[in-house]
N, C-alpha and C. Protein backbone atom coordinates (compact mmCIF):
# COMPACT_ATOMS: atom_id res chain seq x y z
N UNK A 1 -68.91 3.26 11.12
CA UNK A 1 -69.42 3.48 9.78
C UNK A 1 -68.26 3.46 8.78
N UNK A 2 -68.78 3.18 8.00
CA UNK A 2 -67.26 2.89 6.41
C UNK A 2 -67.26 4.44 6.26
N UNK A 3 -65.86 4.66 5.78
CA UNK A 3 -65.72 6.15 4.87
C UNK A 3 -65.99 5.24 3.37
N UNK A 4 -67.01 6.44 2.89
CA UNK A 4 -66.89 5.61 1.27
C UNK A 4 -66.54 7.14 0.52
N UNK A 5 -66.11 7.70 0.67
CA UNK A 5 -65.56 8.96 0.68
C UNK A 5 -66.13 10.00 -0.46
N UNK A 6 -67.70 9.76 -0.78
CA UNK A 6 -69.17 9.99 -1.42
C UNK A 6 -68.60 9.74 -3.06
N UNK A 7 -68.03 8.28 -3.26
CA UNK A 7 -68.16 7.60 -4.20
C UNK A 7 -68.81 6.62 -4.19
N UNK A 8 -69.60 6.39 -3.38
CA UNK A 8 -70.59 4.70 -2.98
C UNK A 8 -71.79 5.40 -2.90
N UNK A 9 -72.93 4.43 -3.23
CA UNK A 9 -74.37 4.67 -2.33
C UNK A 9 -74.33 3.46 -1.53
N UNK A 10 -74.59 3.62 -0.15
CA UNK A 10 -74.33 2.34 0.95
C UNK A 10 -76.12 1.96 1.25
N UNK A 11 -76.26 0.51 1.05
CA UNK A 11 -77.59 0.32 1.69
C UNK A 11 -76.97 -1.05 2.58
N UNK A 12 -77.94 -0.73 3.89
CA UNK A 12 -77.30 -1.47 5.12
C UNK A 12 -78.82 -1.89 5.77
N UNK A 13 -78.70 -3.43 6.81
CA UNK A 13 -79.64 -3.88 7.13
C UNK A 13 -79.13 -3.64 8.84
N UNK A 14 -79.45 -3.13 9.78
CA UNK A 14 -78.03 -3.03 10.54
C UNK A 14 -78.65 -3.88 12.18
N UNK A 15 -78.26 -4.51 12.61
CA UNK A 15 -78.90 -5.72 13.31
C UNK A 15 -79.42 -5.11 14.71
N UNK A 16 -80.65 -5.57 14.67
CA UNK A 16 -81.37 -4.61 16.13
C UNK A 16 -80.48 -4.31 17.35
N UNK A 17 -79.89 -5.09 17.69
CA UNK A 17 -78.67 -5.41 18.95
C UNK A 17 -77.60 -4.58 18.46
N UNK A 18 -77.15 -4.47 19.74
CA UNK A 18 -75.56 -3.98 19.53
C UNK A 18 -74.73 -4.52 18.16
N UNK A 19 -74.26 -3.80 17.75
CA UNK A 19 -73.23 -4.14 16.24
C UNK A 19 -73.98 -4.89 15.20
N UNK A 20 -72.73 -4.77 14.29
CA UNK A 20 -73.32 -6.08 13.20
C UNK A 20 -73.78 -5.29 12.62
N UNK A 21 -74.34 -6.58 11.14
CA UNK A 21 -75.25 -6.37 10.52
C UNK A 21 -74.93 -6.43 8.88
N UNK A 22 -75.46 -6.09 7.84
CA UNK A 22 -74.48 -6.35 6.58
C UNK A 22 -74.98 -4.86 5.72
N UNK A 23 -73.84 -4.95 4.86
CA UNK A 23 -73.79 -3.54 3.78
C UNK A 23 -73.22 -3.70 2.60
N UNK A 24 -74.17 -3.34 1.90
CA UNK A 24 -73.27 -3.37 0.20
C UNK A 24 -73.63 -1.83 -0.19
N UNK A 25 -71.95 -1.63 -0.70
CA UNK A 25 -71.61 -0.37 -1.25
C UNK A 25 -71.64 -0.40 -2.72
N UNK A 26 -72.02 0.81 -3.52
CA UNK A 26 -72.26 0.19 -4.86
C UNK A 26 -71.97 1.78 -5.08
N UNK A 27 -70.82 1.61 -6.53
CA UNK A 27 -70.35 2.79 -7.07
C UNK A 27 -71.63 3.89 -7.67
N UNK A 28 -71.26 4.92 -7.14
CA UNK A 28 -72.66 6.15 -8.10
C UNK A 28 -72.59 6.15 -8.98
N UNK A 29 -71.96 6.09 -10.47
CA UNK A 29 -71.82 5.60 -11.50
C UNK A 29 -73.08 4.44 -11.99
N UNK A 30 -72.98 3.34 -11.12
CA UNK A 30 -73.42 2.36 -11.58
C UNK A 30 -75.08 2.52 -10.88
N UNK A 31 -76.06 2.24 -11.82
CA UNK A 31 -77.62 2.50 -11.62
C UNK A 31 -77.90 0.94 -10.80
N UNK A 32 -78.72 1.56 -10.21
CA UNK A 32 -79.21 0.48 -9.15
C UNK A 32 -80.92 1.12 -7.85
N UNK A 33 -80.98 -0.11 -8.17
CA UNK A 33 -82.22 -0.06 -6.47
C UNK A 33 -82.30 -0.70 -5.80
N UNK A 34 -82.64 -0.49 -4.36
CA UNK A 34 -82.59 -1.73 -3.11
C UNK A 34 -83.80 -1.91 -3.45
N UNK A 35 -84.39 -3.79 -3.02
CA UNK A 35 -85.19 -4.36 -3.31
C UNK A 35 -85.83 -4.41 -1.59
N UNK A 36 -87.36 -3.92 -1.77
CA UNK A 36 -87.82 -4.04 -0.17
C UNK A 36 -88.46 -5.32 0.00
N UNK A 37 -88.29 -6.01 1.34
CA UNK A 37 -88.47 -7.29 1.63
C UNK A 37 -89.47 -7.19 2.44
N UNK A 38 -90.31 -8.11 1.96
CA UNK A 38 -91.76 -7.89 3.00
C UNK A 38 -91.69 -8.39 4.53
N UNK A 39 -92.73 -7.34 5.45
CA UNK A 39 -92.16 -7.41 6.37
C UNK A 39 -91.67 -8.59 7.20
N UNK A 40 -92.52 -9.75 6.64
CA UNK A 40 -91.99 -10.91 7.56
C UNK A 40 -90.36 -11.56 7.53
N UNK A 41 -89.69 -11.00 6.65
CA UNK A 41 -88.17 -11.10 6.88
C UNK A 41 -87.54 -10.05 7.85
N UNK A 42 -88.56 -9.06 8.27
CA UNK A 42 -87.83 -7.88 9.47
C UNK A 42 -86.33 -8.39 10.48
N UNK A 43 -86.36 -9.30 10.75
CA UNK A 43 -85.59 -9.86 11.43
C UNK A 43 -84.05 -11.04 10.77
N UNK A 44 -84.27 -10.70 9.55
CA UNK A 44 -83.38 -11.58 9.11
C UNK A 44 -82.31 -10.49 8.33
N UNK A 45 -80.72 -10.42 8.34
CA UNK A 45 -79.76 -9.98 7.98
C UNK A 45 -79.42 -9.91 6.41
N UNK A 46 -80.21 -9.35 5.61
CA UNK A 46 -80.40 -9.22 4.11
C UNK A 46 -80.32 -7.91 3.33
N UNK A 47 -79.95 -7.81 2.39
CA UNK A 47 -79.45 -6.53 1.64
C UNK A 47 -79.96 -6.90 0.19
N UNK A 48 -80.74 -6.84 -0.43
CA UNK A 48 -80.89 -7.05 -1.74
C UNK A 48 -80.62 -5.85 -3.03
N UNK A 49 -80.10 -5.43 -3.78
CA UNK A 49 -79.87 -4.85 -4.49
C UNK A 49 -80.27 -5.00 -5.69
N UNK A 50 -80.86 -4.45 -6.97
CA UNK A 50 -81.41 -4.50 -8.41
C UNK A 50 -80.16 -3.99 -9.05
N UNK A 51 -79.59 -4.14 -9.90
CA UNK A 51 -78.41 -3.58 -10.31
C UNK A 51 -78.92 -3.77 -12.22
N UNK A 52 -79.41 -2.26 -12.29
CA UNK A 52 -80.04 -2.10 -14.01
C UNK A 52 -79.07 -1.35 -14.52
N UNK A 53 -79.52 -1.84 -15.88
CA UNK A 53 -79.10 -1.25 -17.17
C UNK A 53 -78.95 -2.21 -18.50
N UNK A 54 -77.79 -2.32 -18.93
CA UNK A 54 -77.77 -3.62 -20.03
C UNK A 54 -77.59 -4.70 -19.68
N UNK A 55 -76.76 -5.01 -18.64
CA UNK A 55 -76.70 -6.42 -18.16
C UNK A 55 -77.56 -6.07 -16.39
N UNK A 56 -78.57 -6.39 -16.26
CA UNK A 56 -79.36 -6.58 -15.29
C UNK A 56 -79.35 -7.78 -14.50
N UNK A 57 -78.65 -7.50 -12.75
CA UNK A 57 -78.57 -8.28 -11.70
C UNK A 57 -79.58 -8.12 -10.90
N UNK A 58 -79.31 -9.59 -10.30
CA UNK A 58 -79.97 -8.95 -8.45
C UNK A 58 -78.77 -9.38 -7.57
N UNK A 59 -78.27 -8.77 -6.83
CA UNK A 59 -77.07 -8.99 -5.73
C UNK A 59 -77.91 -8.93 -4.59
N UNK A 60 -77.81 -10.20 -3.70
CA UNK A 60 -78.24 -10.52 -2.40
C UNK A 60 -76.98 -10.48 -1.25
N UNK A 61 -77.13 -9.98 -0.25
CA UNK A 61 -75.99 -9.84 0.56
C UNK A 61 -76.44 -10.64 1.99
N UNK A 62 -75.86 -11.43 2.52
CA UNK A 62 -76.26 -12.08 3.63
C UNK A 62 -75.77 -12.57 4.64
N UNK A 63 -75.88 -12.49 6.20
CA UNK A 63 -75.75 -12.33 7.34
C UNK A 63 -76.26 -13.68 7.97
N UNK A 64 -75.96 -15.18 8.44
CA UNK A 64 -76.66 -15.41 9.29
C UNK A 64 -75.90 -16.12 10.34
N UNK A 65 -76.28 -15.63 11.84
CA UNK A 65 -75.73 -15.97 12.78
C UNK A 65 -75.07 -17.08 13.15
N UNK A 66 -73.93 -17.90 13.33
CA UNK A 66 -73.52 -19.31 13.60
C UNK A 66 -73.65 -19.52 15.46
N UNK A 67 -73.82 -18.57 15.90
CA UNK A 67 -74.34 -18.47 17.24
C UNK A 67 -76.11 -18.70 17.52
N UNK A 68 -76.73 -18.12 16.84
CA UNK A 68 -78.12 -18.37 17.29
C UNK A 68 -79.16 -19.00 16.44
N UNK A 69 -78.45 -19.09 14.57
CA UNK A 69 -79.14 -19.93 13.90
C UNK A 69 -80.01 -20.91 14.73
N UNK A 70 -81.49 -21.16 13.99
CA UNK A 70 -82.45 -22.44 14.61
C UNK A 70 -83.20 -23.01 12.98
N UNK A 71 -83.78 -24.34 13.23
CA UNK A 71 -84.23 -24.60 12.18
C UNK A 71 -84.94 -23.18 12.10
N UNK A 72 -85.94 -22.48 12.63
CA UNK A 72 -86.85 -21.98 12.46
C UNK A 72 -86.10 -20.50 11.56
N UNK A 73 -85.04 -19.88 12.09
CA UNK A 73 -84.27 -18.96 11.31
C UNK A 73 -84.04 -19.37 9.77
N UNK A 74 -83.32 -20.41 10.05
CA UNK A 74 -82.98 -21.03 8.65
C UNK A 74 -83.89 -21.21 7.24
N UNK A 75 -84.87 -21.30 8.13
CA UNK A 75 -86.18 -21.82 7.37
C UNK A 75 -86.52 -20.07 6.46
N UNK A 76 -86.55 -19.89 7.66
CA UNK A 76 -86.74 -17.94 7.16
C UNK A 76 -85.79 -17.44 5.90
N UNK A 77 -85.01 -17.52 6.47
CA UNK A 77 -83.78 -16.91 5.43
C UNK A 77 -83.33 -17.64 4.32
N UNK A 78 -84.50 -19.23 3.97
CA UNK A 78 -84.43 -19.78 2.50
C UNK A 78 -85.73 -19.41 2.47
N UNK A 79 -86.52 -19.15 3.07
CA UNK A 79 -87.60 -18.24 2.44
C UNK A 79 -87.68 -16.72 1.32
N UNK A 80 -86.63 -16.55 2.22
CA UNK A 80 -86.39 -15.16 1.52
C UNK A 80 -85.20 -15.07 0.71
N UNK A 81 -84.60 -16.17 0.65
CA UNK A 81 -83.70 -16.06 -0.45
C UNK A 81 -84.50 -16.71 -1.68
N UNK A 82 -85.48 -17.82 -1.47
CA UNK A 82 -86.22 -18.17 -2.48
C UNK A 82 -86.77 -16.90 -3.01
N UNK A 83 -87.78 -16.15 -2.46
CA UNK A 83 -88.67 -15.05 -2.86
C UNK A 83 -87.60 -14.11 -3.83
N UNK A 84 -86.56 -13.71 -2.91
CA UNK A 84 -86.05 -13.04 -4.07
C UNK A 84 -85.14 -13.34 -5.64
N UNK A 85 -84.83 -14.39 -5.61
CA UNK A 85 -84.57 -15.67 -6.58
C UNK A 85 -85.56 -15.73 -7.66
N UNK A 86 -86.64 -15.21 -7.39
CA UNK A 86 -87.46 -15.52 -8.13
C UNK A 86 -87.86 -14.49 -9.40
N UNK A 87 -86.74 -13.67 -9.71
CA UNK A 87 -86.85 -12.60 -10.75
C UNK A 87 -86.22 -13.28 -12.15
N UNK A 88 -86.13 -12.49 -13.04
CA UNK A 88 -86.00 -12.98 -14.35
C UNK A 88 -84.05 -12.56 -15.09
N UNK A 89 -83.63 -12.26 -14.03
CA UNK A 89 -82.01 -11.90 -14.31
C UNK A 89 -81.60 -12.84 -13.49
N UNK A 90 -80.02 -12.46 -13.29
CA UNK A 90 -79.06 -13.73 -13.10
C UNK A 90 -79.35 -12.63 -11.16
N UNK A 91 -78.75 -13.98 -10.35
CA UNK A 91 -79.03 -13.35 -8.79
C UNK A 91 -77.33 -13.72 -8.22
N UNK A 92 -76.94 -12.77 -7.80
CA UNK A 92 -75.80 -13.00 -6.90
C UNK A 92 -75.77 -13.37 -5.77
N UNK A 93 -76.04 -14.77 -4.62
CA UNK A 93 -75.95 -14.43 -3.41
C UNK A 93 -74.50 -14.70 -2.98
N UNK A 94 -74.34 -13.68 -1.72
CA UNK A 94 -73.23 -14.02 -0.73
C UNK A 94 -72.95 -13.42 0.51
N UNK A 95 -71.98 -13.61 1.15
CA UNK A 95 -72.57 -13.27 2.42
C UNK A 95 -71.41 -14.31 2.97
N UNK A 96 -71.36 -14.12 4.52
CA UNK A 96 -71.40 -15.36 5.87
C UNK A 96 -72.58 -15.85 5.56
N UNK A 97 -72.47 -16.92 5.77
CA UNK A 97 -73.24 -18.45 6.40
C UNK A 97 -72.94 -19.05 7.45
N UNK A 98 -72.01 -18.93 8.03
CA UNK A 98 -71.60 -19.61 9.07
C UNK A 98 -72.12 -20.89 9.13
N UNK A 99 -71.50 -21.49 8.17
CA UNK A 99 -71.78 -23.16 8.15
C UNK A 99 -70.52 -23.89 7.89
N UNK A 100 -69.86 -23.98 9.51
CA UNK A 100 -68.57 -24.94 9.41
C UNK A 100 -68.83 -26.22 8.73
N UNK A 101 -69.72 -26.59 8.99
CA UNK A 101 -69.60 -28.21 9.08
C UNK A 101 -70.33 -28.65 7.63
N UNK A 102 -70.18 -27.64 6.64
CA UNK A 102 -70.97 -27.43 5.35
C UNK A 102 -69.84 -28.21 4.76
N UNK A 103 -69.75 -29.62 3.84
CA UNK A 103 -68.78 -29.72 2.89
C UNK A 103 -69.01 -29.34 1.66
N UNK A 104 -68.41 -28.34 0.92
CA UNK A 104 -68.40 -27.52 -0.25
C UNK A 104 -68.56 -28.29 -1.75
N UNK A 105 -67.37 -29.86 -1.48
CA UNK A 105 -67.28 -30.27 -2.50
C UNK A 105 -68.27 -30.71 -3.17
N UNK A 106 -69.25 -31.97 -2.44
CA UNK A 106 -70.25 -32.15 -2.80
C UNK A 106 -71.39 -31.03 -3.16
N UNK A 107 -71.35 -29.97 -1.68
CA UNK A 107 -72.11 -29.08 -1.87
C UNK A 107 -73.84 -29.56 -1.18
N UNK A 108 -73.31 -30.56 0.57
CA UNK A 108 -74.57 -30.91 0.70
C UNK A 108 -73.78 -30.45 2.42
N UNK A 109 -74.88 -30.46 3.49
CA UNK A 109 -74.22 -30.66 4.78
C UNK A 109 -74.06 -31.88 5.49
N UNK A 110 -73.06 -31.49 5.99
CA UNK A 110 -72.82 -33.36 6.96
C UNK A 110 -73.94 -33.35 8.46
């Protein structure tokens, strides 16, 4: 577990299996809510965060395996990055992807 040494509120997705999993720490200071994902993403490595006040985000945090990815995962986890994309503020995603073979420049895969 992180020491956040009770200057963070930590929301964590934490992966059914042994280890892993992803976490975004977000200062107490700063107002915020985790966004709940309906259940059919249960299985996918996601953290969404609302981050209110005057300038209003959504920060997405994301996890996906380069070991067990399948179309069928993949498919999932642009599902649910679409769904949550779909609010009316600016959206942060990031995360691993584990996509070696991703070329950046263009910004398409080989």
């Amino acid at each position: 577990m992180v020491s956040n040494n009770g200057q963070y509120r930590v929301f964590r997705k934490d992966r059914p299996s042994r280890g892993g999993g992803v976490a975004v720490l977000v200062r107490l200071d700063i107002k915020c809510v985790q966004v709940q994902l309906p259940a059919r993403f249960v299985d996918t490595e996601v953290v969404a965060i609302d981050l209110v006040g005057s300038s209003p985000c959504r920060f997405i945090c994301i996890y996906r395996s380069g070991t067990i990815a399948t179309t069928e995962t993949d498919k999932l986890l642009s599902e649910c990055i679409s769904l949550l994309c779909q609010v009316n503020t600016p959206c942060v995603v990031n995360g691993d992807f584990n996509l070696p073979d991703f070329d950046w420049l263009p910004m398409y895969s080989a």
